[in-house]
Protein backbone atom coordinates (compact mmCIF):
# COMPACT_ATOMS: atom_id res chain seq x y z
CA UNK A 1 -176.15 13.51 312.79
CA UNK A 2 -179.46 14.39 311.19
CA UNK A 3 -179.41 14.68 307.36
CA UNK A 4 -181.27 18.23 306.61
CA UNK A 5 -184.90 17.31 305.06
CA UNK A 6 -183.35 19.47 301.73
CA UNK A 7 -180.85 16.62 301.09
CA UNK A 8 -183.11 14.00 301.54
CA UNK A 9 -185.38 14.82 299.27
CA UNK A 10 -182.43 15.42 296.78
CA UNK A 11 -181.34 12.01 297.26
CA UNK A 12 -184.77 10.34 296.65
CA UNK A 13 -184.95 12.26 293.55
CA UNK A 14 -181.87 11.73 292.24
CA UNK A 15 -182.16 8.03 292.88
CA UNK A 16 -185.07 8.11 290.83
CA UNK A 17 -183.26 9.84 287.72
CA UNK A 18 -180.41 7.27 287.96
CA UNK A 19 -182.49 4.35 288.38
CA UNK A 20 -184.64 5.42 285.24
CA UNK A 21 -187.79 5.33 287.09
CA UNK A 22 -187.46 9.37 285.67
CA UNK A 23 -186.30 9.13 282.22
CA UNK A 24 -184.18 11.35 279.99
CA UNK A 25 -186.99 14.22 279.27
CA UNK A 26 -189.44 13.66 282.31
CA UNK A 27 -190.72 17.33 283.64
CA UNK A 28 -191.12 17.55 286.90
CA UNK A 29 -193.52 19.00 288.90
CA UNK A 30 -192.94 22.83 289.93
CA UNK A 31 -191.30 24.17 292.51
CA UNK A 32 -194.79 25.03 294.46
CA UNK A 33 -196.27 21.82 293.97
CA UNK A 34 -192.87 20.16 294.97
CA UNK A 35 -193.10 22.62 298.28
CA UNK A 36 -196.72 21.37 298.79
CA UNK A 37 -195.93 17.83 298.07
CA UNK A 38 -193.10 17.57 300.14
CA UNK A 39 -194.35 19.88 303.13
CA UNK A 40 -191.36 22.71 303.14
CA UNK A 41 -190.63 26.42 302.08
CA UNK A 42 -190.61 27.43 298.29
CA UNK A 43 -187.40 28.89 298.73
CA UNK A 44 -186.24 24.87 300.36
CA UNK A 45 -188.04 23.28 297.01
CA UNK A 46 -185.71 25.98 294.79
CA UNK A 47 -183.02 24.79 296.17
CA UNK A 48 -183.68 20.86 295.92
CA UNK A 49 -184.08 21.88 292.14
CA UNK A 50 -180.68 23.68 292.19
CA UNK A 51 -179.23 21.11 293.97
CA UNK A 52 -179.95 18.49 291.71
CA UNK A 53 -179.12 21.15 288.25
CA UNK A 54 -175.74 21.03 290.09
CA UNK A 55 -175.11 17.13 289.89
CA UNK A 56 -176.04 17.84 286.02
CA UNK A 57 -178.97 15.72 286.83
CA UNK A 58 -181.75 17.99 285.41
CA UNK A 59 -181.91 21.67 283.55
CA UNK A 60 -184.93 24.01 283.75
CA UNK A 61 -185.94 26.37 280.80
CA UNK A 62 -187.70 29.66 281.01
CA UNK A 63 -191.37 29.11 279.87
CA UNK A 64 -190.66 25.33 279.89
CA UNK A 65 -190.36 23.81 282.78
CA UNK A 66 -187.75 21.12 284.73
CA UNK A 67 -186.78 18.60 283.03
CA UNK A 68 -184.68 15.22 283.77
CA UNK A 69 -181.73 15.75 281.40
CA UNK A 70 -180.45 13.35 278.56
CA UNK A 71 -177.54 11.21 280.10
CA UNK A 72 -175.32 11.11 277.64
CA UNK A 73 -174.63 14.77 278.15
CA UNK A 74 -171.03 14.93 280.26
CA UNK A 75 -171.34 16.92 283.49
CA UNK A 76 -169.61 20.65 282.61
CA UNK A 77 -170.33 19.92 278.72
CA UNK A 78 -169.85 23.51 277.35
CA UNK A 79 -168.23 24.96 280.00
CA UNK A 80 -164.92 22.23 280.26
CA UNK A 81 -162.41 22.15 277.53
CA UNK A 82 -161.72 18.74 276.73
CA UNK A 83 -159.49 17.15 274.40
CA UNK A 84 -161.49 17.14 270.87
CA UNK A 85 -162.37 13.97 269.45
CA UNK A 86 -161.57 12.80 266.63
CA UNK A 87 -163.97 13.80 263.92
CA UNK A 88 -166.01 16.15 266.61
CA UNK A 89 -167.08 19.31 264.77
CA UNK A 90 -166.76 21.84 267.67
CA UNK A 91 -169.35 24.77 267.41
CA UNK A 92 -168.69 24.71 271.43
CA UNK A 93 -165.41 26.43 271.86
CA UNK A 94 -163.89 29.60 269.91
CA UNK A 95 -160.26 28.84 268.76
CA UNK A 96 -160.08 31.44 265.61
CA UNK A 97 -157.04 30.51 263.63
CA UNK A 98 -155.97 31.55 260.00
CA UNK A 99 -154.60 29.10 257.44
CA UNK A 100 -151.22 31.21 257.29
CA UNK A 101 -150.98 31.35 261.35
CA UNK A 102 -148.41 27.84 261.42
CA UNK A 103 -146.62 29.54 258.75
CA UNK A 104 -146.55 32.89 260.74
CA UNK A 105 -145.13 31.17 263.71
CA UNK A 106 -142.36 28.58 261.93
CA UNK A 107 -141.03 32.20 260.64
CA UNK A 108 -141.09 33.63 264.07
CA UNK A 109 -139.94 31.44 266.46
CA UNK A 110 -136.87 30.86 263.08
CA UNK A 111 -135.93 34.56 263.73
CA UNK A 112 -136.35 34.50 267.57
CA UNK A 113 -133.75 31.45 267.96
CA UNK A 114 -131.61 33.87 265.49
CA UNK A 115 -131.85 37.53 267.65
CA UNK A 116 -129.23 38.61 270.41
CA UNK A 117 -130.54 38.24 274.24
CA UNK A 118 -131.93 34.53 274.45
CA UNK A 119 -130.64 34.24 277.98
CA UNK A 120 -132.68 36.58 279.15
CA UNK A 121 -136.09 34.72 278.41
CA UNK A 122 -134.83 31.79 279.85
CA UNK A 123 -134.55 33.47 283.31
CA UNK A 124 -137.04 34.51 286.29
CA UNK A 125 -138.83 37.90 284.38
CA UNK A 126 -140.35 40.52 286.63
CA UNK A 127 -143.72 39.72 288.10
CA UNK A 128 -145.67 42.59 286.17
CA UNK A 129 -143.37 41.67 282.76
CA UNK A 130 -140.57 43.58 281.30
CA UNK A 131 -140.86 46.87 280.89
CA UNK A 132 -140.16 46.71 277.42
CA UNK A 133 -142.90 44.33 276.91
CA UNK A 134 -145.49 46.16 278.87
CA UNK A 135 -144.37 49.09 276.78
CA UNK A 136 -145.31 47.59 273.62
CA UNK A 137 -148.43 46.83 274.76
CA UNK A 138 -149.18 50.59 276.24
CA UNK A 139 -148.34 51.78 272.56
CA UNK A 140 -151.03 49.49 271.03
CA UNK A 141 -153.69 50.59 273.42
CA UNK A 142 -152.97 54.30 272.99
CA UNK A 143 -153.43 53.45 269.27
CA UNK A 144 -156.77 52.23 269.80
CA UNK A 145 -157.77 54.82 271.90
CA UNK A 146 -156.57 53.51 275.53
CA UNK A 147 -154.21 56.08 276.84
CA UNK A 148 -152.51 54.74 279.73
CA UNK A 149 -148.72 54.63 281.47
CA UNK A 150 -146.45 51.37 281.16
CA UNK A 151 -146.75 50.82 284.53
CA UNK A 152 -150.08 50.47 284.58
CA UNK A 153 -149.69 47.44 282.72
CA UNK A 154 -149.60 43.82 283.80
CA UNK A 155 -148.62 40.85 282.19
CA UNK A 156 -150.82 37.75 282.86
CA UNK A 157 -150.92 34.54 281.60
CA UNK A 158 -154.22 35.01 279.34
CA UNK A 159 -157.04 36.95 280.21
CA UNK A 160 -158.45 34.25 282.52
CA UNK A 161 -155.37 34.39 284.56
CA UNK A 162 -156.17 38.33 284.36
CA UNK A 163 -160.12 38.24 285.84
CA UNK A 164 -158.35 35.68 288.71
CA UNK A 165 -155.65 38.25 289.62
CA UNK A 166 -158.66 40.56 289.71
CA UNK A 167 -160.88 39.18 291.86
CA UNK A 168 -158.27 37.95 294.31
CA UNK A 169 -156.92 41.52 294.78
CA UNK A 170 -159.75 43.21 294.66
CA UNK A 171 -162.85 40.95 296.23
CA UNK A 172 -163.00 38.85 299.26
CA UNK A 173 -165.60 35.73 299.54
CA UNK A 174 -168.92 37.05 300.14
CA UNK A 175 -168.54 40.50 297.86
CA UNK A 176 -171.13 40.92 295.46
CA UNK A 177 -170.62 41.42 291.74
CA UNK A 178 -173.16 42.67 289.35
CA UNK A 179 -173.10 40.51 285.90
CA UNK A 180 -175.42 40.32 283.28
CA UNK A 181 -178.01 37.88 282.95
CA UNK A 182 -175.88 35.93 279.96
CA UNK A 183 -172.25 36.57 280.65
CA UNK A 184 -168.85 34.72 280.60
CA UNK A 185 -168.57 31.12 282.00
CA UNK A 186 -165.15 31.91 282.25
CA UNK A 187 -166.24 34.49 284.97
CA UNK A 188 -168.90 32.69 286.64
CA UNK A 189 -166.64 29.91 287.25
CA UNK A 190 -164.23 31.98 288.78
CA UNK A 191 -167.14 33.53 291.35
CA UNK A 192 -168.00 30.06 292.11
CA UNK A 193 -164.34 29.08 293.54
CA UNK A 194 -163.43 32.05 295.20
CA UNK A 195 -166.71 32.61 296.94
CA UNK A 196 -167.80 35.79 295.27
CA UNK A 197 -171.66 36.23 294.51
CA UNK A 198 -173.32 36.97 291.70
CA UNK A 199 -176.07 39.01 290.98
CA UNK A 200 -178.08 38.79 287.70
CA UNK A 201 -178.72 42.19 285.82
CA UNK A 202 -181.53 41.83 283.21
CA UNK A 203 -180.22 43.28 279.25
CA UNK A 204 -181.61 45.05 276.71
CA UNK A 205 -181.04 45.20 273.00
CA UNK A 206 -178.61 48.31 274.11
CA UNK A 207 -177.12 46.01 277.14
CA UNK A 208 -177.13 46.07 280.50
CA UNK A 209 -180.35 47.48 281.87
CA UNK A 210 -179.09 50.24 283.87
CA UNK A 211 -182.15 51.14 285.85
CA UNK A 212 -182.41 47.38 287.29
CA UNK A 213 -178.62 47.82 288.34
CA UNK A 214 -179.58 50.90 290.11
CA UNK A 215 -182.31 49.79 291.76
CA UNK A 216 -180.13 46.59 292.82
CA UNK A 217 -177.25 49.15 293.99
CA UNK A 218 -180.18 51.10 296.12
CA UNK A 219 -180.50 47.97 297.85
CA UNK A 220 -177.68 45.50 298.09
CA UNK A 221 -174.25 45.94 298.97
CA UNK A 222 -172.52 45.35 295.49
CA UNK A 223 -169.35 45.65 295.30
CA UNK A 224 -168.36 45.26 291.71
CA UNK A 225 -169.76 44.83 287.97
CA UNK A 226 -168.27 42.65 285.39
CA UNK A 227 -169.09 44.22 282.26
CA UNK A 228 -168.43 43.27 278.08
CA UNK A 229 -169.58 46.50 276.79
CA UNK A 230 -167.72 45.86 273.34
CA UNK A 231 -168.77 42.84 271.75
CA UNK A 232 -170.75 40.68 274.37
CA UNK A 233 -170.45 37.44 274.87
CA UNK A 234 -172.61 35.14 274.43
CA UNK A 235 -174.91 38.13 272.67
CA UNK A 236 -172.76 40.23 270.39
CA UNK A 237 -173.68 44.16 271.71
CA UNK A 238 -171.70 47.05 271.71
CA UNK A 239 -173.11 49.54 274.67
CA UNK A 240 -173.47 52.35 273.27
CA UNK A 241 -170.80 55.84 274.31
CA UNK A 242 -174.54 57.15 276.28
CA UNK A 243 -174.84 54.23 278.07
CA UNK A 244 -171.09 53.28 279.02
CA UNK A 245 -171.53 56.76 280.21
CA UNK A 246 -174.57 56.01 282.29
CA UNK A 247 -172.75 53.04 284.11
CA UNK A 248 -170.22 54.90 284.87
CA UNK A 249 -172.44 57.25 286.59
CA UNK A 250 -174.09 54.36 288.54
CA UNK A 251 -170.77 53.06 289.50
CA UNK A 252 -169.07 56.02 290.68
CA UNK A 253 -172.28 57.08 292.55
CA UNK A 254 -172.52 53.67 294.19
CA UNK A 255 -168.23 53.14 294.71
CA UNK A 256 -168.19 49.60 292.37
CA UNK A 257 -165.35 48.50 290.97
CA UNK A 258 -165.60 47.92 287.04
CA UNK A 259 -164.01 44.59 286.02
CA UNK A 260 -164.18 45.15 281.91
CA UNK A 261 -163.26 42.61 280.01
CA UNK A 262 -162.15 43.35 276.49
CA UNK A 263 -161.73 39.79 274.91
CA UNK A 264 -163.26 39.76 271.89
CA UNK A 265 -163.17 43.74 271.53
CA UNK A 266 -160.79 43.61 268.23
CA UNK A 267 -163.72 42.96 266.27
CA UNK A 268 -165.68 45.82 266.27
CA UNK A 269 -164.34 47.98 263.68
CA UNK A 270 -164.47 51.29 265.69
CA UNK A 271 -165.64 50.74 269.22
CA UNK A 272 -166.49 54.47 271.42
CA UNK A 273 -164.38 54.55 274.31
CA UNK A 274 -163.66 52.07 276.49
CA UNK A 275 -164.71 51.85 279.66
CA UNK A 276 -160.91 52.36 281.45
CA UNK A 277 -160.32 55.44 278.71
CA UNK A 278 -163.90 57.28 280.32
CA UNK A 279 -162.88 55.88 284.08
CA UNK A 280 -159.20 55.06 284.44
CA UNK A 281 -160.19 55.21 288.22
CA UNK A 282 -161.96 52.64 289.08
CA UNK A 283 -162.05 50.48 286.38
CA UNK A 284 -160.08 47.31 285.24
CA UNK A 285 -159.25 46.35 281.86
CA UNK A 286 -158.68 42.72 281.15
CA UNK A 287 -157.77 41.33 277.93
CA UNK A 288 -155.47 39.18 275.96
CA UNK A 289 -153.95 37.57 273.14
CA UNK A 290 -156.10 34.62 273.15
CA UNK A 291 -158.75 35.20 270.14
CA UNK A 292 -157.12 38.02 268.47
CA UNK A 293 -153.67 35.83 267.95
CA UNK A 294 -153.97 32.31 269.32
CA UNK A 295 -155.54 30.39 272.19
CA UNK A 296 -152.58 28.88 272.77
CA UNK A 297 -149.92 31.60 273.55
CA UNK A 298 -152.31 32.27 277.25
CA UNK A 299 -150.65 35.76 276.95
CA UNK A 300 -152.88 38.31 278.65
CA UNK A 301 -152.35 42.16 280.20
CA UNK A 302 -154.67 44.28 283.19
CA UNK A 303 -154.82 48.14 282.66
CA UNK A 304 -155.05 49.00 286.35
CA UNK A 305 -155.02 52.43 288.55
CA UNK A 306 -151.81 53.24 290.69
CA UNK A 307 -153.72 52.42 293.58
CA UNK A 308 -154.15 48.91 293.06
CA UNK A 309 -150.90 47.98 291.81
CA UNK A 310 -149.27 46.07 294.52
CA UNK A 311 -151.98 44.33 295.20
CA UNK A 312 -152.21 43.22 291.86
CA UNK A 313 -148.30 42.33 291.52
CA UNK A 314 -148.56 40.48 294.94
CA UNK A 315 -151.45 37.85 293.21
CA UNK A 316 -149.32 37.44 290.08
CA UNK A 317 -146.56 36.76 292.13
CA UNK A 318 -148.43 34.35 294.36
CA UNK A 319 -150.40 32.34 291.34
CA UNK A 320 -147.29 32.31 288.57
CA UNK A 321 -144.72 34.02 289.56
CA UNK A 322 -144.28 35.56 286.23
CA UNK A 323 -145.47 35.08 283.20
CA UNK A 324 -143.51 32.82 280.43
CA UNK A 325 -140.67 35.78 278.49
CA UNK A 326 -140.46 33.24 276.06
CA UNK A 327 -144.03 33.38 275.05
CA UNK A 328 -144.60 36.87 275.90
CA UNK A 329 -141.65 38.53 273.58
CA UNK A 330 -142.96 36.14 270.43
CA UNK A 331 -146.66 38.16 271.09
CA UNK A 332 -144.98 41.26 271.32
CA UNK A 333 -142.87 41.49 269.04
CA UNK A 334 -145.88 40.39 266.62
CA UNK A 335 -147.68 43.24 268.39
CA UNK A 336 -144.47 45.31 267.90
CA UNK A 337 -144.56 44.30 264.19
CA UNK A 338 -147.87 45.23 262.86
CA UNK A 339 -148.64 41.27 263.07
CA UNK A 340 -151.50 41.35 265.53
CA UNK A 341 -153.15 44.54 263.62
CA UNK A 342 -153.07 42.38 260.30
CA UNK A 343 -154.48 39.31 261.99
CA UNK A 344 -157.40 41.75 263.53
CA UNK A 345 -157.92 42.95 260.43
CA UNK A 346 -157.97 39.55 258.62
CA UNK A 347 -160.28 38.11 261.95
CA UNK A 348 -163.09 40.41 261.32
CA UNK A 349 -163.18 39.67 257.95
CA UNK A 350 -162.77 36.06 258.60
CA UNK A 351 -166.03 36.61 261.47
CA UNK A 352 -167.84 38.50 259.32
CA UNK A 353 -168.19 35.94 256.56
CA UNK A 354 -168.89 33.16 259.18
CA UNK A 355 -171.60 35.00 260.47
CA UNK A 356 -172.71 35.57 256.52
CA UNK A 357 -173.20 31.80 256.23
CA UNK A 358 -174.65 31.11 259.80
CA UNK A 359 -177.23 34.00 259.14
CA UNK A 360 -178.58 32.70 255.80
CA UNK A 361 -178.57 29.21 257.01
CA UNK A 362 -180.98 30.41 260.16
CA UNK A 363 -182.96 33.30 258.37
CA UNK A 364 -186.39 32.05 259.66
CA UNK A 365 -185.51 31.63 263.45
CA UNK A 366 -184.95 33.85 266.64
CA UNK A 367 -180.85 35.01 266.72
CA UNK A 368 -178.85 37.37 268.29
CA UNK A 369 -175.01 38.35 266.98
CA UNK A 370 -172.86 40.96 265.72
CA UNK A 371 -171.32 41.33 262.39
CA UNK A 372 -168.19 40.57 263.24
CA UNK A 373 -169.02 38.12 265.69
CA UNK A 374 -167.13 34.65 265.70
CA UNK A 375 -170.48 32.99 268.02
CA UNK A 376 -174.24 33.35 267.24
CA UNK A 377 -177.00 32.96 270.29
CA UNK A 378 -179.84 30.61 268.51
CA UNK A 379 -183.54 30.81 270.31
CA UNK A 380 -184.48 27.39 270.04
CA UNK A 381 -188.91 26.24 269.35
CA UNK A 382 -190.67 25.99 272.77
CA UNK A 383 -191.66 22.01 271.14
CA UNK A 384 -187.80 21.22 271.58
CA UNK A 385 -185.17 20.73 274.75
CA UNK A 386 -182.28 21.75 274.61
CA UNK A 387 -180.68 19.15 276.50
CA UNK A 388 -182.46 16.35 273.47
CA UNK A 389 -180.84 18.61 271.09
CA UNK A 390 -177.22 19.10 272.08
CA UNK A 391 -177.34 14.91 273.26
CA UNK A 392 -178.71 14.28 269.30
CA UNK A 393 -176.10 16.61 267.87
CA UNK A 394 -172.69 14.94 269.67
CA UNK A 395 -174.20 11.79 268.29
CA UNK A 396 -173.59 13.64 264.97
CA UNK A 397 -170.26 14.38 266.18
CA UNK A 398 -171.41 17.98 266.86
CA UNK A 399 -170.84 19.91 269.87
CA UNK A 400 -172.96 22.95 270.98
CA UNK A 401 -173.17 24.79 274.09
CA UNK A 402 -176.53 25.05 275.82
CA UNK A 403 -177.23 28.19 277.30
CA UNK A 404 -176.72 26.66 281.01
CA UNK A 405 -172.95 27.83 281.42
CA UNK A 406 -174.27 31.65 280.57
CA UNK A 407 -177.12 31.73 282.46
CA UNK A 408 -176.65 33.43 285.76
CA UNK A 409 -180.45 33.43 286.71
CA UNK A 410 -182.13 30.68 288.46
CA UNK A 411 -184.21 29.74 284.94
CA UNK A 412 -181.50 29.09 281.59
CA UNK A 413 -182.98 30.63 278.21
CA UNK A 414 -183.98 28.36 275.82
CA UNK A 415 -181.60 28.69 273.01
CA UNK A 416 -177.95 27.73 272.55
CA UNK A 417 -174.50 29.52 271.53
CA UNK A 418 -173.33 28.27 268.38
CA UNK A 419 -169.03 29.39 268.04
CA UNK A 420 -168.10 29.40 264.30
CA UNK A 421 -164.55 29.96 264.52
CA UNK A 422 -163.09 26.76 265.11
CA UNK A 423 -164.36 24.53 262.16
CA UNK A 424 -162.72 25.08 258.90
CA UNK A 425 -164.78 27.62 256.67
CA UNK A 426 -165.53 25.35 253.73
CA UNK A 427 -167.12 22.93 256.50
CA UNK A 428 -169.33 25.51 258.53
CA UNK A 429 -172.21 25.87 255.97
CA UNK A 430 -172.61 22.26 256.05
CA UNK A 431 -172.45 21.45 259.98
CA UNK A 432 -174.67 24.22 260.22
CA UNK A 433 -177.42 23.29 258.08
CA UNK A 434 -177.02 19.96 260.62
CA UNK A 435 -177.60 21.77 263.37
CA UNK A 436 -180.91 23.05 261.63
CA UNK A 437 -182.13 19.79 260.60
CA UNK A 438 -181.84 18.43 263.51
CA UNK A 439 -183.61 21.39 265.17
CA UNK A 440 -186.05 21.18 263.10
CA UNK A 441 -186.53 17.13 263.29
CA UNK A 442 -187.19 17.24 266.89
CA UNK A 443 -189.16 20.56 266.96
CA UNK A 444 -191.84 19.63 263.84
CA UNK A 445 -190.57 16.18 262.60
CA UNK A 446 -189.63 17.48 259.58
CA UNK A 447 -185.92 18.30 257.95
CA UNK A 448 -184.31 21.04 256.46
């Protein structure tokens, strides 16, 4: 069988990466001189290069370039959650926890083993949850804003598990989602195994660019947006009431399905509506427990129409069955309790003092972030790669994500997320003053 001329050309140049004979920082020649060289289309040389960004073998960079990537860099680093080494200082992953959060649990999980109905979490629980769960939950929302009926509710195992069910009811392989240009790994890696494209929407300093989405509406058959319209991430926004209003608009007059996602949501002080609250319709709202609680619970919800409830209930049943009632009533009840406003409340002050610190340690360079924001986006200098930085920094036992796992256009901004919530706050300053030495070592060969 005859080896397309794509893969061959793939292979020589990944044998030439591996054997060295293209070192760790080597640019490569564009994509038109590679579709001259090599006698084939442009569009065949684009996808040799994303071929070969695939095997983790080389990274391109707006206004940069391609670029053979540093090896000791592990394939999905920033994207897969591995188990932390020792000593790592992990500016990679978000896992916000307070000092008093052990404590918090100790005392609930003491009182849990002590209240009446035990048996009851030990059995099969509804695929959607308990009512009385889901009814907590619906009481919360309506506080913030998010009027909605009980049985509109879901319970899912995290919001991950949530944008899964989501897709799977909703989307078949081949549908077309609109996503910004930076959005959610979490989300892109979910496209990428059940077949669902993506299609990049440029951002301004308000958000999503709403013409461009549009114009892409007026001439592709998208089916869906993904949307973050209350704190962004990897960028920190908040759209704006106007312009939530505007996509609306867009989406109703084009029939798309809104997937929002309202992760990191809690810390914006007073959001405007959400997106579900101004379109209960034809929008989904996926959320969890995750970063305003604790990554570990994985206890998530979906505020979804009528409509789309058994199609919803059918997927939970079919990926989980139901989610864990042990896990679930300890959330609630601290939801029940007034524990999960508290630990919002204490979160955003936590956030806002991390980002305090990260913003005076950066003053004099390019950054985007909220507030209350527990990540920062960090342009990097044009003189610097990003792959040479985050390969020197895990050799200081610091891990960074590059902007790669964000990026869902062909060329990956040059700049990296830094996540301040999981290193203790008397270390931050320091490990972040690292960062800038380092940036500034290999940018201008000079410290900080």
């Amino acid at each position: 069988m005859r080896v397309p001329k794509y893969k061959v050309i793939v292979d020589q140049l990944a044998d030439k990466i591996r054997s060295g004979e293209y070192p760790p920082g080597h640019k490569l020649i564009t994509h038109r001189q590679l579709s001259t060289q090599k006698g084939i289309a442009l569009v065949t040389a684009s996808r040799v290069y994303a071929e070969l960004e695939k095997m983790g073998l080389i990274s391109s960079e707006v206004g940069r370039g391609t670029f053979v990537k540093e090896s000791q860099i592990p394939l999905g680093h920033g994207i897969d959650q591995a188990e932390t080494l020792e000593g790592m200082q992990d500016l990679s992953f978000n896992s916000p926890l307070l000092a008093h959060q052990p404590k918090l649990l100790r005392d609930s999980l003491r009182a849990l083993s002590m209240s009446g109905d035990l048996e009851s979490l030990l059995e099969y629980q509804p695929h959607a949850g308990r009512h009385y769960d889901r009814e907590i939950v619906r009481n919360d929302l309506i506080e913030k804003g998010l009027h909605t009926q009980t049985e509109q509710i879901l319970m899912v195992n995290g919001a991950q598990h949530g944008l899964a069910v989501s897709l799977l009811s909703l989307l078949k392989p081949g549908d077309i989602v609109a996503v910004d240009a930076l959005t959610y790994p979490g989300f892109k890696a979910l496209a990428e195994v059940q077949g669902i494209a993506l299609i990049a929407i440029p951002y301004t300093k308000e958000g999503t660019d709403l013409e461009v989405l549009e114009q892409i509406c007026q001439n592709r058959q998208v089916k869906a947006i993904y949307s973050m319209p209350t704190l962004h991430n990897p960028l920190g926004w908040v759209m704006s009431l106007e312009q939530r209003q505007k996509l609306i608009h867009i989406a109703r007059k084009y029939k798309l399905i809104i997937f929002e996602d309202g992760a990191y949501s809690f810390l914006e002080e007073n959001p405007p509506a959400t997106l579900a609250q101004l379109a209960p319709d034809i929008t989904l709202y996926i959320s969890g427990f995750s970063k305003s609680i604790a990554t570990g619970l994985r206890v998530g919800f979906i505020v979804s129409p009528l409509k789309w409830l058994p199609l919803l209930t059918r997927v939970i049943r079919a990926t989980t069955w139901n989610t864990a009632g042990l896990i679930t009533s300890l959330t609630c009840k601290w939801v029940q309790d007034g524990t999960l406003k508290q630990l919002e409340s204490e979160k955003r002050q936590d956030a806002n003092i991390r980002q305090k610190i990260a913003r005076n340690v950066f003053f004099d360079m390019d950054y985007t972030s909220h507030p209350n924001s527990y990540f920062l986006w960090l342009s990097l200098p044009k003189a610097l790669r990003t792959d040479q930085l985050i390969a020197s920094l895990l050799a200081q036992n610091i891990s960074v994500s590059g902007a790669e796992p964000f990026a869902t256009t062909g060329f990956t901004p040059h700049a990296i997320r830094l996540a301040l919530a999981s290193i203790k706050l008397e270390m931050l300053e320091t490990c972040l003053i690292k960062v800038k030495e380092t940036i500034e070592l290999h940018a201008y060969g000079k410290g900080f």
